[in-house]
N, C-alpha and C. Protein backbone atom coordinates (compact mmCIF):
# COMPACT_ATOMS: atom_id res chain seq x y z
N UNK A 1 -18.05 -81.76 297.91
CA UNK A 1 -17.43 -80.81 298.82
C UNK A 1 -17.13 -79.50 298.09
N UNK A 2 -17.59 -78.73 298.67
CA UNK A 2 -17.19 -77.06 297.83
C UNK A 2 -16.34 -77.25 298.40
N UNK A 3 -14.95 -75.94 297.94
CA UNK A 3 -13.60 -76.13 298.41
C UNK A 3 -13.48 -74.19 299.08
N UNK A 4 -13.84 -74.23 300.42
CA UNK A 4 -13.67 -73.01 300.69
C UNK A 4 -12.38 -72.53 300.93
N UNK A 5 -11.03 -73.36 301.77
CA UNK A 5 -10.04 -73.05 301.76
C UNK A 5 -9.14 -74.44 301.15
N UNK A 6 -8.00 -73.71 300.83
CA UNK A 6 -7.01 -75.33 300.50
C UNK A 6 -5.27 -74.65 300.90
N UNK A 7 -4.92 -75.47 301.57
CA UNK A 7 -3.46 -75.10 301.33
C UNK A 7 -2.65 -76.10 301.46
N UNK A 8 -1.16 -75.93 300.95
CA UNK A 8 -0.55 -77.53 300.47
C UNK A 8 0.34 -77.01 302.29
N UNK A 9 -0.31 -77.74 302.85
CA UNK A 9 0.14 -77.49 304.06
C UNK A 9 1.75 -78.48 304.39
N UNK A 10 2.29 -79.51 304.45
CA UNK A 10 3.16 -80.65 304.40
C UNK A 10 4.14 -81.13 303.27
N UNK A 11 5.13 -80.57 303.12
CA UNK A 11 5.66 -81.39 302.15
C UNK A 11 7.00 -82.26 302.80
N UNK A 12 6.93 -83.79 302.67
CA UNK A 12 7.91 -84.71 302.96
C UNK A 12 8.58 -85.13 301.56
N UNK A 13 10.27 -85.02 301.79
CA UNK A 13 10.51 -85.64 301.14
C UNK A 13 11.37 -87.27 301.82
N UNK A 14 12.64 -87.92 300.93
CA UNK A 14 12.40 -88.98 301.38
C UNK A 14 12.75 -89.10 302.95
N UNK A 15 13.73 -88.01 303.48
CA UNK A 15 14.06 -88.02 304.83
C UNK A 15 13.18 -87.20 305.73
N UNK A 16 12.15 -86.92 305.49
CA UNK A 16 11.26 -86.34 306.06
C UNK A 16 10.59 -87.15 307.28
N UNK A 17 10.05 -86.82 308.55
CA UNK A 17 9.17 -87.30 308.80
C UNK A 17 7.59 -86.98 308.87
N UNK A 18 7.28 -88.27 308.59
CA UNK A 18 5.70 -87.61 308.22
C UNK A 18 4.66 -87.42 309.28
N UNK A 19 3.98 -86.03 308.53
CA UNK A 19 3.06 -85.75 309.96
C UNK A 19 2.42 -86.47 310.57
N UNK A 20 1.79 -85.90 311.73
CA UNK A 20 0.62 -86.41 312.53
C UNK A 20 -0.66 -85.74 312.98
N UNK A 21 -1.52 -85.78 311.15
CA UNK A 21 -2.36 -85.03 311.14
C UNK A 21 -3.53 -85.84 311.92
N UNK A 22 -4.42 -85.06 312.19
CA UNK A 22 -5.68 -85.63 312.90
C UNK A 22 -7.14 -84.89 312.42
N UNK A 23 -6.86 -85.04 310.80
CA UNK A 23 -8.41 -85.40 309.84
C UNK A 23 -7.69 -86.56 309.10
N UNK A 24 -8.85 -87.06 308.86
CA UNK A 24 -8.91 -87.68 307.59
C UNK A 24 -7.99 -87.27 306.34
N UNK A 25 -7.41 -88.46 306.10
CA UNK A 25 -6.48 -88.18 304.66
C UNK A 25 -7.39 -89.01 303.23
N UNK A 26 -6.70 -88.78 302.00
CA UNK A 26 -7.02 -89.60 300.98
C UNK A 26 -5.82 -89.95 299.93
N UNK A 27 -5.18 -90.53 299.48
CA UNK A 27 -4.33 -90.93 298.96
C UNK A 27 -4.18 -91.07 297.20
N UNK A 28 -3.92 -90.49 296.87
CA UNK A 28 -3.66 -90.43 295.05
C UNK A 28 -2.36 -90.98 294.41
N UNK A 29 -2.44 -92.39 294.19
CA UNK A 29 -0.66 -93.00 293.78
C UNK A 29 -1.15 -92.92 292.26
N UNK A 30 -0.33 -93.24 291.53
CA UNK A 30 -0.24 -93.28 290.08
C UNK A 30 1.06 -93.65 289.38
N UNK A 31 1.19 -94.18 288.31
CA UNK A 31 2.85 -93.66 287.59
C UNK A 31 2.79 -92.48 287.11
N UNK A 32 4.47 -92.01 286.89
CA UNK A 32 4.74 -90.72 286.41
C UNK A 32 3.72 -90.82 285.07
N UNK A 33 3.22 -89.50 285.11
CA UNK A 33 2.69 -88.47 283.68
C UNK A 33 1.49 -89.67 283.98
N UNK A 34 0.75 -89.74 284.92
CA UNK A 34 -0.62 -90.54 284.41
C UNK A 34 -1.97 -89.39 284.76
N UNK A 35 -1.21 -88.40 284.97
CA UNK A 35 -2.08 -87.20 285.21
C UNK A 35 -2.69 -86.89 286.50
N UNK A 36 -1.65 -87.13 287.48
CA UNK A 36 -2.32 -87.26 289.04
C UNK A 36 -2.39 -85.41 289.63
N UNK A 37 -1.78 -84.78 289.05
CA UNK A 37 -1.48 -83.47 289.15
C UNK A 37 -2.31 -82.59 288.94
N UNK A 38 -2.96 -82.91 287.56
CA UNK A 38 -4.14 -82.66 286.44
C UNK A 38 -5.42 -82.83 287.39
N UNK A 39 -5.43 -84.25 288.22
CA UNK A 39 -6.23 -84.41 288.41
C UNK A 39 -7.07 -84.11 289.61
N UNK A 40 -5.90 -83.77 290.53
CA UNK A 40 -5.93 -83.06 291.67
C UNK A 40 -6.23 -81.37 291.60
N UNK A 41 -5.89 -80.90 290.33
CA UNK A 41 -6.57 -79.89 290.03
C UNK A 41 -7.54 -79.69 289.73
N UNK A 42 -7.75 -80.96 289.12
CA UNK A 42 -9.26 -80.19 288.35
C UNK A 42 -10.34 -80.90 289.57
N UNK A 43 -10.00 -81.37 290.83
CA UNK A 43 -10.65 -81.75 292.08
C UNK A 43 -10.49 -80.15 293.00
N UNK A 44 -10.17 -80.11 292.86
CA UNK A 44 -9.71 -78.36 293.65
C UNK A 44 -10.11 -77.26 292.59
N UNK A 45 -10.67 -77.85 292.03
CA UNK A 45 -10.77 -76.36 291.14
C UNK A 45 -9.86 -75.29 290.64
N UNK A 46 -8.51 -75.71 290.80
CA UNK A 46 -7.50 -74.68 290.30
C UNK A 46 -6.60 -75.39 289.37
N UNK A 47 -6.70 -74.29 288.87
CA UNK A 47 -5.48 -74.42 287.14
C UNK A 47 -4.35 -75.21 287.49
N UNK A 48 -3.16 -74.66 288.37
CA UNK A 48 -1.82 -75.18 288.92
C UNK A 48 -1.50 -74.95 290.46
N UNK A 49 -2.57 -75.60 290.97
CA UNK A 49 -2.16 -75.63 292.40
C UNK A 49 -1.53 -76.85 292.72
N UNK A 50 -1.64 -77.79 292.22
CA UNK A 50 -0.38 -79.16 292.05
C UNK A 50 0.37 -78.86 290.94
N UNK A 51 1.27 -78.64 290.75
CA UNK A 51 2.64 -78.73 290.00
C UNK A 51 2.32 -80.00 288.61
N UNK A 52 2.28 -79.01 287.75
CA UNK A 52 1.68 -80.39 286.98
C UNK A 52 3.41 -80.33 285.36
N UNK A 53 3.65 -81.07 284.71
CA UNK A 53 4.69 -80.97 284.19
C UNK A 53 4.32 -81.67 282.90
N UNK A 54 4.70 -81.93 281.87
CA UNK A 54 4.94 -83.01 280.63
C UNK A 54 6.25 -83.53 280.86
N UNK A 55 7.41 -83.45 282.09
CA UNK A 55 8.24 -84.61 282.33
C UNK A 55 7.86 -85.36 283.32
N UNK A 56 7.78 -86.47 283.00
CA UNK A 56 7.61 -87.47 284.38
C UNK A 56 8.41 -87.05 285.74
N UNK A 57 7.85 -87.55 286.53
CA UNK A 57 8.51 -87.40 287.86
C UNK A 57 8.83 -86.20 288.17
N UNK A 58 7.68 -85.22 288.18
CA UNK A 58 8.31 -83.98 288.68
C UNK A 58 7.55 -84.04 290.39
N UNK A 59 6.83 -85.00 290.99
CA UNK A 59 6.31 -85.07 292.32
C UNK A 59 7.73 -86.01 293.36
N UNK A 60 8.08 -85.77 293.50
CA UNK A 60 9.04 -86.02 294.15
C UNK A 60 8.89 -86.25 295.46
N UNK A 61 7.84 -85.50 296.35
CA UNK A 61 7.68 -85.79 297.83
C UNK A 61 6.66 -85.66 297.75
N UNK A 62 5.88 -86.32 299.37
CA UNK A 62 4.69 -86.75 299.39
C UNK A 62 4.14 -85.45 299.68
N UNK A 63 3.17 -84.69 299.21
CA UNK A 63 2.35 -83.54 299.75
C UNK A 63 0.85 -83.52 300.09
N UNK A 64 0.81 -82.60 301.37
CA UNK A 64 -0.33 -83.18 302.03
C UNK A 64 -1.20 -81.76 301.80
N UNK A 65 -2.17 -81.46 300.79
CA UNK A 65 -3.33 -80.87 300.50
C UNK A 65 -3.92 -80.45 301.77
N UNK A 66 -4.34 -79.48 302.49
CA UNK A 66 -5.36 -79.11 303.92
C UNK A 66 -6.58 -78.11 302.66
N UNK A 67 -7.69 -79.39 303.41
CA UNK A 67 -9.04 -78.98 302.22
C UNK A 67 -10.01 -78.65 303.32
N UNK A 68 -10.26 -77.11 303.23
CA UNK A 68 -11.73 -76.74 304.16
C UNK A 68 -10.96 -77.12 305.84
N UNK A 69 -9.90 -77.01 306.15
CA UNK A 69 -9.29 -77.77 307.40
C UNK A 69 -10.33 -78.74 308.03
N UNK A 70 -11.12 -79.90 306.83
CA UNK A 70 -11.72 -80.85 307.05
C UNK A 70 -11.00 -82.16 306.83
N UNK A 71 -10.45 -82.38 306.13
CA UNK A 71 -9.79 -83.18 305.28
C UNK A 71 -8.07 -83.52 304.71
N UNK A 72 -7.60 -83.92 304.49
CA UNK A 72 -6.26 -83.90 303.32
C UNK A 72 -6.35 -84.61 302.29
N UNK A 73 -6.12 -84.05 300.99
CA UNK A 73 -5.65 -84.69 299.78
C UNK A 73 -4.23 -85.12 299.68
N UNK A 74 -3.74 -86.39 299.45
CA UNK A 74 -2.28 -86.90 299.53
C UNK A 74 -1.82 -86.85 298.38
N UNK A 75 -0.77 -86.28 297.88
CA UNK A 75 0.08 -86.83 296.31
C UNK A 75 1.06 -87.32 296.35
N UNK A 76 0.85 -88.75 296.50
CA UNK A 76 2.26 -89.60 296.49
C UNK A 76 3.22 -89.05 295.37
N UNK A 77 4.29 -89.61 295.51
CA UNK A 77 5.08 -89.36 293.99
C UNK A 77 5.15 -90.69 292.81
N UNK A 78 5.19 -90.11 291.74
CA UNK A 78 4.68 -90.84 290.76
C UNK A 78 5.96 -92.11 290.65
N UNK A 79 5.20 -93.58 290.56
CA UNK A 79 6.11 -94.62 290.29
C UNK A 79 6.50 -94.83 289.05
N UNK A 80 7.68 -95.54 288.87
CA UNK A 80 7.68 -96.79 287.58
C UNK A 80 8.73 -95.45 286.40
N UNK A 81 9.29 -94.47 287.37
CA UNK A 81 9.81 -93.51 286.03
C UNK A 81 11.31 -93.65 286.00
N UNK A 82 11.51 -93.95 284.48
CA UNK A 82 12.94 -94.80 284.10
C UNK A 82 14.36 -93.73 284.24
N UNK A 83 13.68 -92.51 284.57
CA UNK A 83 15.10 -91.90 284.28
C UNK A 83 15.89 -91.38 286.16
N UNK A 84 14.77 -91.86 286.90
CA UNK A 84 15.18 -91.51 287.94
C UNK A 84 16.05 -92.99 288.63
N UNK A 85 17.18 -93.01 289.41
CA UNK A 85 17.77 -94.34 289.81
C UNK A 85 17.67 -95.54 290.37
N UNK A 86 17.70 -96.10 290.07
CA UNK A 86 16.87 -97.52 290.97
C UNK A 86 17.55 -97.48 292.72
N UNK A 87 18.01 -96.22 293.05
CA UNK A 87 18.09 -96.15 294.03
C UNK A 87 17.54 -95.55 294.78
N UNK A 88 17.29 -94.24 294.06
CA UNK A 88 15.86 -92.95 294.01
C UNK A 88 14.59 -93.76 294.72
N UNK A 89 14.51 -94.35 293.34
CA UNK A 89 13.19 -95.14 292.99
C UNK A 89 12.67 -96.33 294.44
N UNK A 90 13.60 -96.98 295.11
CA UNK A 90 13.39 -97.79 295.86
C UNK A 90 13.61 -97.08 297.43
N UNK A 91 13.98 -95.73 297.34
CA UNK A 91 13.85 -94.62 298.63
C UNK A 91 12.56 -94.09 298.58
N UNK A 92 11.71 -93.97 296.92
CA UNK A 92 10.58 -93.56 297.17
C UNK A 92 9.90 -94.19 297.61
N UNK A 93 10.14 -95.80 297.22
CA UNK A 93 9.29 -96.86 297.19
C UNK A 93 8.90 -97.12 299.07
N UNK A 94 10.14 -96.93 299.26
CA UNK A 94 10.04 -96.68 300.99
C UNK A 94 9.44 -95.74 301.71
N UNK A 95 8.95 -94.82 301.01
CA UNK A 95 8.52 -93.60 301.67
C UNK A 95 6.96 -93.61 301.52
N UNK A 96 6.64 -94.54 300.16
CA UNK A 96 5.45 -94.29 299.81
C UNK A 96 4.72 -95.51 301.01
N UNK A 97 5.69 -96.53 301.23
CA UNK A 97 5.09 -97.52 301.81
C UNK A 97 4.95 -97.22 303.82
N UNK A 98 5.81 -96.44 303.51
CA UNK A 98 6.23 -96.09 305.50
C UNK A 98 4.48 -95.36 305.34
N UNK A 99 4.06 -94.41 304.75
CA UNK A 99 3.16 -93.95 304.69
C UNK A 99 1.94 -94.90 304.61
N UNK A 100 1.67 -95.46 303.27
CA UNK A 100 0.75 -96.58 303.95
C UNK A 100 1.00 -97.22 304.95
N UNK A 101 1.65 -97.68 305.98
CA UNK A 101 1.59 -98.50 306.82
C UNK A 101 1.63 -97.95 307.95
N UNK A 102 1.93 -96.92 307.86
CA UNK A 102 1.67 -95.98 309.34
C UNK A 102 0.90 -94.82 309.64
N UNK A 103 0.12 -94.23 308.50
CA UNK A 103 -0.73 -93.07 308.47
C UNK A 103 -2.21 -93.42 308.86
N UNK A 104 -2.53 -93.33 310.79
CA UNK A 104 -3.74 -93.78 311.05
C UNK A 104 -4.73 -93.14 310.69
N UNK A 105 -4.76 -92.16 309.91
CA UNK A 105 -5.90 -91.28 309.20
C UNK A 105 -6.26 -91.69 308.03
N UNK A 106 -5.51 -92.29 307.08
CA UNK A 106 -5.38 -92.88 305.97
C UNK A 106 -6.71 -93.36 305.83
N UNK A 107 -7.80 -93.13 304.98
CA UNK A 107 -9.18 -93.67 304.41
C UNK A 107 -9.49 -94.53 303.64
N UNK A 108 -8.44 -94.29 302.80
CA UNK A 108 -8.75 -94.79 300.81
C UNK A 108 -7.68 -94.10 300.35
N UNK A 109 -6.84 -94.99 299.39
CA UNK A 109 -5.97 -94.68 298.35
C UNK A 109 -6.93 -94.98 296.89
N UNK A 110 -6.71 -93.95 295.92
CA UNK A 110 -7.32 -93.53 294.91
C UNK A 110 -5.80 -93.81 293.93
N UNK A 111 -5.85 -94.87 292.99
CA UNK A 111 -5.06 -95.21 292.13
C UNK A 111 -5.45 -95.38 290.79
N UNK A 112 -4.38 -94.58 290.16
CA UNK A 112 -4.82 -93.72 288.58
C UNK A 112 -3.98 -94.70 287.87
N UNK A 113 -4.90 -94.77 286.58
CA UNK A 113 -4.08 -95.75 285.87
C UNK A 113 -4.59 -94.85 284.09
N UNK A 114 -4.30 -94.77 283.10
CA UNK A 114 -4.38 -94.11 282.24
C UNK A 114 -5.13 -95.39 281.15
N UNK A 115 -6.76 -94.72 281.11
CA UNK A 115 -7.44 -95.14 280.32
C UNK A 115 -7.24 -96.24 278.85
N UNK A 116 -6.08 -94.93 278.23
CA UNK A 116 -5.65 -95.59 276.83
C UNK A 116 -4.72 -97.12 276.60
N UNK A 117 -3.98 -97.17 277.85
CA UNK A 117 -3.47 -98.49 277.58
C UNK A 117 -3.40 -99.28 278.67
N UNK A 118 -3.17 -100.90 278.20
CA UNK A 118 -3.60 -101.72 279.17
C UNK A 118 -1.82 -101.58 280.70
N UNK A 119 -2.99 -101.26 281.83
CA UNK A 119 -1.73 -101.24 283.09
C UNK A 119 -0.73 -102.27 282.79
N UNK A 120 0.31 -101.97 282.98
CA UNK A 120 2.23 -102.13 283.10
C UNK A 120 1.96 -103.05 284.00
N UNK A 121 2.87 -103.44 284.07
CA UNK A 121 3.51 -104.22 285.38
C UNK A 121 3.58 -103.26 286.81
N UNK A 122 4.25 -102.45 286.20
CA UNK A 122 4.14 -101.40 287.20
C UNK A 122 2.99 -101.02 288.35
N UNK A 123 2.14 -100.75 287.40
CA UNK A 123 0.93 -100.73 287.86
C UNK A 123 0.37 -101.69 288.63
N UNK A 124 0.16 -103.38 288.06
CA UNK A 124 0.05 -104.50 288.78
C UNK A 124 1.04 -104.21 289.97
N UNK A 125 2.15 -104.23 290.26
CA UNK A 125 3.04 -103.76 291.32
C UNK A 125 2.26 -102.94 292.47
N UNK A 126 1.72 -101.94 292.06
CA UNK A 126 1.77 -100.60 292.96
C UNK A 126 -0.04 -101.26 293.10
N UNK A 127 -1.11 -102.22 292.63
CA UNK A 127 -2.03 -102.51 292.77
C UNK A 127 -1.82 -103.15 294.28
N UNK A 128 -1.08 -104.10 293.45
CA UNK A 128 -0.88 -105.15 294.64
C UNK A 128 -0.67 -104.92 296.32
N UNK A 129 0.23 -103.92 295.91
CA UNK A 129 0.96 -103.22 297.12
C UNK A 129 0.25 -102.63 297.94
N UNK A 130 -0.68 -102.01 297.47
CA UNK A 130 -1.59 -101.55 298.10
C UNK A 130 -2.49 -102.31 298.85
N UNK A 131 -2.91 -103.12 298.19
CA UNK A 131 -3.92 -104.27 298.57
C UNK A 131 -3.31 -104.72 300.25
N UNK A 132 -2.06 -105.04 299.77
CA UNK A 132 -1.04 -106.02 300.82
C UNK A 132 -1.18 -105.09 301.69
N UNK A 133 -1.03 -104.23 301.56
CA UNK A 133 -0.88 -102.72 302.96
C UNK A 133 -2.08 -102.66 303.36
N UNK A 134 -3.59 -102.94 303.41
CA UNK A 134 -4.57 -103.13 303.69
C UNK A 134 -5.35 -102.23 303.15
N UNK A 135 -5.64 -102.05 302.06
CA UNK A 135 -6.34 -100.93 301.45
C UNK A 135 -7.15 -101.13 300.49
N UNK A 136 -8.31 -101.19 299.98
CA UNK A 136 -9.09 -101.78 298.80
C UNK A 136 -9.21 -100.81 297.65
N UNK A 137 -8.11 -100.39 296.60
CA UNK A 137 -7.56 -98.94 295.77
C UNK A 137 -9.00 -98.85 295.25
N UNK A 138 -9.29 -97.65 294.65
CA UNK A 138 -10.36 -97.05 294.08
C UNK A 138 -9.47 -96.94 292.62
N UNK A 139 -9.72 -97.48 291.61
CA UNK A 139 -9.12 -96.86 290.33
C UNK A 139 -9.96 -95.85 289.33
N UNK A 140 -9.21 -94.71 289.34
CA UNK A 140 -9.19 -93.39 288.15
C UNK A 140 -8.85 -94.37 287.00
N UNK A 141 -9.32 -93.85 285.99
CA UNK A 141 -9.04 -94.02 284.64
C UNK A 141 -9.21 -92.98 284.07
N UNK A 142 -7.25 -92.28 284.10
CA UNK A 142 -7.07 -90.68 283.29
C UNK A 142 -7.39 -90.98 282.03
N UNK A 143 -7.51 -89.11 282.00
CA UNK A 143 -7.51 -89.14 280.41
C UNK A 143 -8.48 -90.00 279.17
N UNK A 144 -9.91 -89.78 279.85
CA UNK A 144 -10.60 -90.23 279.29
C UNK A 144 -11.06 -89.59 277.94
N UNK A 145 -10.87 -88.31 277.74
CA UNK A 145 -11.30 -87.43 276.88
C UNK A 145 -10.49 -88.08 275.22
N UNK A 146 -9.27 -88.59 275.76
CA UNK A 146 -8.60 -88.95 274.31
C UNK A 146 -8.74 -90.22 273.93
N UNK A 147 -10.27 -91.02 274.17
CA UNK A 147 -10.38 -92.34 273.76
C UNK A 147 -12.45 -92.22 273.01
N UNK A 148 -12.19 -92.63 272.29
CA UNK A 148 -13.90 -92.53 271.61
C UNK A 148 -14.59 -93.01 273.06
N UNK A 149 -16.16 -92.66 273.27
CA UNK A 149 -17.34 -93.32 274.11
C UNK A 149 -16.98 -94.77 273.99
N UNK A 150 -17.11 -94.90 272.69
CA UNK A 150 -17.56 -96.75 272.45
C UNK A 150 -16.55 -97.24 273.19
N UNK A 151 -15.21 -96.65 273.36
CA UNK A 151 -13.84 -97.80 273.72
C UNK A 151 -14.01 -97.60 275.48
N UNK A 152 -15.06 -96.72 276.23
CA UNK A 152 -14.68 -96.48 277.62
C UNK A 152 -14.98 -98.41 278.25
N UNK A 153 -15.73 -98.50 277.91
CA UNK A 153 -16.22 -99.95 279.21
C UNK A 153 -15.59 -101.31 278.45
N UNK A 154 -15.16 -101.18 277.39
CA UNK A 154 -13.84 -102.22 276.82
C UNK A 154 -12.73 -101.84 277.56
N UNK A 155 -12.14 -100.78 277.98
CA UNK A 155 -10.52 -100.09 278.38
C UNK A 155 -11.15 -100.58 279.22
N UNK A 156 -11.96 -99.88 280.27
CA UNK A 156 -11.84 -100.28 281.70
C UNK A 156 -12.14 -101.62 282.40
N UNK A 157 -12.55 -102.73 281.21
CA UNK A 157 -12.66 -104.24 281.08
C UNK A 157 -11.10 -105.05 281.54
N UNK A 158 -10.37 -104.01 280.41
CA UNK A 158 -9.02 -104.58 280.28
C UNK A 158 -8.26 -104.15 281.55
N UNK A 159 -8.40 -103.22 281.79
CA UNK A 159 -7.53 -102.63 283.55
C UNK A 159 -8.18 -103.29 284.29
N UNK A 160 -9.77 -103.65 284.81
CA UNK A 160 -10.07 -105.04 285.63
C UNK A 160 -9.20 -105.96 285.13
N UNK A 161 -9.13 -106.44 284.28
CA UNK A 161 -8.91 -107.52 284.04
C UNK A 161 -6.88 -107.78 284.41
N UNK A 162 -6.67 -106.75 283.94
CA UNK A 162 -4.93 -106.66 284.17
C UNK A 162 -4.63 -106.83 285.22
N UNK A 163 -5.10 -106.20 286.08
CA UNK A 163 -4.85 -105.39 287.38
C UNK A 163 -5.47 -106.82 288.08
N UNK A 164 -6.45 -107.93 287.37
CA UNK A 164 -7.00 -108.58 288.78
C UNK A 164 -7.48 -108.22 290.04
N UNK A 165 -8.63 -107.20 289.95
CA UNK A 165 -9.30 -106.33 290.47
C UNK A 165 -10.15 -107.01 291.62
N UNK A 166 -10.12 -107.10 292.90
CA UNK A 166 -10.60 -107.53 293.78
C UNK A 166 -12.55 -107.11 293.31
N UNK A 167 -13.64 -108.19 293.36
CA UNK A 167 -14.86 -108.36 292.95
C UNK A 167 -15.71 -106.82 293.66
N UNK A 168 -16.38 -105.97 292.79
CA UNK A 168 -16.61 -104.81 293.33
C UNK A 168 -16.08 -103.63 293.42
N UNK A 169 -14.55 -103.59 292.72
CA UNK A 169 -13.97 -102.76 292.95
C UNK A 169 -14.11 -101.07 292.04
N UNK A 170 -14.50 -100.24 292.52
CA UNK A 170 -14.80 -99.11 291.64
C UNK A 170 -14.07 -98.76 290.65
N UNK A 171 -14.45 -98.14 289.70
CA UNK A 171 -13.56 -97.63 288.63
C UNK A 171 -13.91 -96.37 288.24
N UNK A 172 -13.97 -95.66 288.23
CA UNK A 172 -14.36 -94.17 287.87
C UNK A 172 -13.53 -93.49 286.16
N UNK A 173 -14.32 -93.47 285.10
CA UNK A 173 -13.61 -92.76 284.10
C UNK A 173 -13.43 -91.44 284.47
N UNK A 174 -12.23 -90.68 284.06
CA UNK A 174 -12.13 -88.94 284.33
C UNK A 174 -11.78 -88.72 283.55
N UNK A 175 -12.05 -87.38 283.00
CA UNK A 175 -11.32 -86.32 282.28
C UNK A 175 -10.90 -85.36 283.26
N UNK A 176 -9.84 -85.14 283.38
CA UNK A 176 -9.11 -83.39 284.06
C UNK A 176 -9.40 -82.48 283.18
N UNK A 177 -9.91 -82.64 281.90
CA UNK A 177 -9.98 -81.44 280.66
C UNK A 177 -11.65 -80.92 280.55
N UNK A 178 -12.35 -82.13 280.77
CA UNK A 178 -13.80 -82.11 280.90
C UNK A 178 -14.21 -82.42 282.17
N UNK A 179 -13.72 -82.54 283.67
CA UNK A 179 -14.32 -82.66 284.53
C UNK A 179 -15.51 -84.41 284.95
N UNK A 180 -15.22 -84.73 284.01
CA UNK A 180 -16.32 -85.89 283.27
C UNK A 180 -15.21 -87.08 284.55
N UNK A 181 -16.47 -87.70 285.63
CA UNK A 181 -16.21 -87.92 286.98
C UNK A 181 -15.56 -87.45 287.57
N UNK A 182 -15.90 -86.30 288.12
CA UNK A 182 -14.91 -85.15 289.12
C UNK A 182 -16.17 -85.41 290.30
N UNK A 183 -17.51 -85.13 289.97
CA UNK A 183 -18.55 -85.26 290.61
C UNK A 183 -18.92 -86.74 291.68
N UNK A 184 -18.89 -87.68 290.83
CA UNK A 184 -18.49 -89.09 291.38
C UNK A 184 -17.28 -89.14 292.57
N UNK A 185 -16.06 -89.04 291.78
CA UNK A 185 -14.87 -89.09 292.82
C UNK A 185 -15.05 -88.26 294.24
N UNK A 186 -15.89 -87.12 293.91
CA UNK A 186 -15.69 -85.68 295.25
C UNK A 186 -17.13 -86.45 296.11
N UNK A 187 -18.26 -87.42 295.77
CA UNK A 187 -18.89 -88.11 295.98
C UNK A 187 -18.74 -89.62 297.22
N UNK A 188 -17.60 -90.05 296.41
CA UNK A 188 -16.66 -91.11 297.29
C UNK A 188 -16.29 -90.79 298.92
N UNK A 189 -15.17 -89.64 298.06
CA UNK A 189 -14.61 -88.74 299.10
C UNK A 189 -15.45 -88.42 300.21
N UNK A 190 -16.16 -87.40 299.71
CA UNK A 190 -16.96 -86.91 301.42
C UNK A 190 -17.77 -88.23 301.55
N UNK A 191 -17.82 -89.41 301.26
CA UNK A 191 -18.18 -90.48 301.96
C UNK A 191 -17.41 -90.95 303.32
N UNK A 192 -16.06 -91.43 302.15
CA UNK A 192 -15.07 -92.07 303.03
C UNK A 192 -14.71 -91.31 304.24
N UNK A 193 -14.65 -89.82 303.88
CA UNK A 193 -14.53 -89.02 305.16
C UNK A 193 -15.40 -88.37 306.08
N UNK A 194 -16.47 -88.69 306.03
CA UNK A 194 -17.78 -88.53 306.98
C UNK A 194 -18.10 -86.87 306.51
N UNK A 195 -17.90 -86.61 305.35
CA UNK A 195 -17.87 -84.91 305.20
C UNK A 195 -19.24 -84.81 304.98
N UNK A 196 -19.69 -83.83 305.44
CA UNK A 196 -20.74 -83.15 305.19
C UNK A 196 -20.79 -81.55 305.00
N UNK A 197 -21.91 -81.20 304.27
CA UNK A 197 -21.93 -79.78 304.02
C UNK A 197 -22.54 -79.17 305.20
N UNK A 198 -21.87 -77.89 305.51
CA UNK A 198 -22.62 -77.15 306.86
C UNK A 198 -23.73 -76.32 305.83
């Protein structure tokens, strides 16, 4: 998809209610700092058009991307981050889930998990969850640029394997720094969403 227009059209936070768009959405969950920000940029082609930070949890509400007014890009807010309250944390947890379970545009959730080490619990958590909500996740593997070639299809052995990856399930390595599966992922995408180029 070339990106002729984009604007962060929606932002919900936890008392928000969420729209009722009528394109196609796509969904990006992750934990804090796993580079979902990064990565949504370097899918849009712009430097800081998602808010990107080195403190965790700076996504706070769900924002809804308007791409080419064909489409939406979703940025959940990032799970599993220790300094925000386990009361925070379980209002997001509600917000992220009211959304899966009620967003009839909803296509595919795209879930980032960070190349270098084997997924948290956390992660297993927010896998699962997804699954349960009816969704078959697509997993990113950030931050590919800071792991040698040789270690890519061992790491992403071990996140199948953690995660207990439903048989078939995609995995896509990325770099946000090198673009390295930006092409693949934007590939998926105008699948899942019937996009085509005029």
């Amino acid at each position: 998809m070339k990106i002729r227009s984009l604007e962060l059209e929606t932002v919900c936070g936890i008392t928000s209610i969420l729209p009722e768009n009528d394109k196609p959405e796509i969904a990006f969950a992750g934990k804090s700092n796993v580079g979902k920000s990064s990565l949504i940029n370097a899918l849009l082609n712009r430097k800081s058009f998602a808010r990107t930070s080195s403190e965790p949890g700076k996504t706070q509400t769900i924002n809804f991307y308007n791409i080419n007014n064909a489409m939406y890009c979703v940025d959940l807010p990032g799970y599993g981050f220790a300094k925000v309250s386990k009361e925070v944390q379980a209002k997001w947890g509600k917000m992220i889930e009211g959304y899966l379970k009620t967003s009839p545009m909803l296509k595919a959730v795209f879930l980032l998990i960070d190349i270098r080490h084997e997924p948290g619990n956390n992660d297993k958590d927010m896998y699962d969850w997804i699954v349960n909500n009816g969704f078959e996740p697509i997993i990113i593997a950030t931050k590919l640029d800071k792991i040698n070639r040789s270690q890519i299809q061992k790491n992403v052995k071990i996140i199948k394997n953690k995660l207990q990856v439903k048989p078939g399930t995609i995995v896509i390595p990325f770099s946000s720094h090198t673009k390295q599966g930006r092409d693949e992922v934007w590939q998926l995408i105008d699948e899942l969403v019937g996009y085509t180029e005029e």
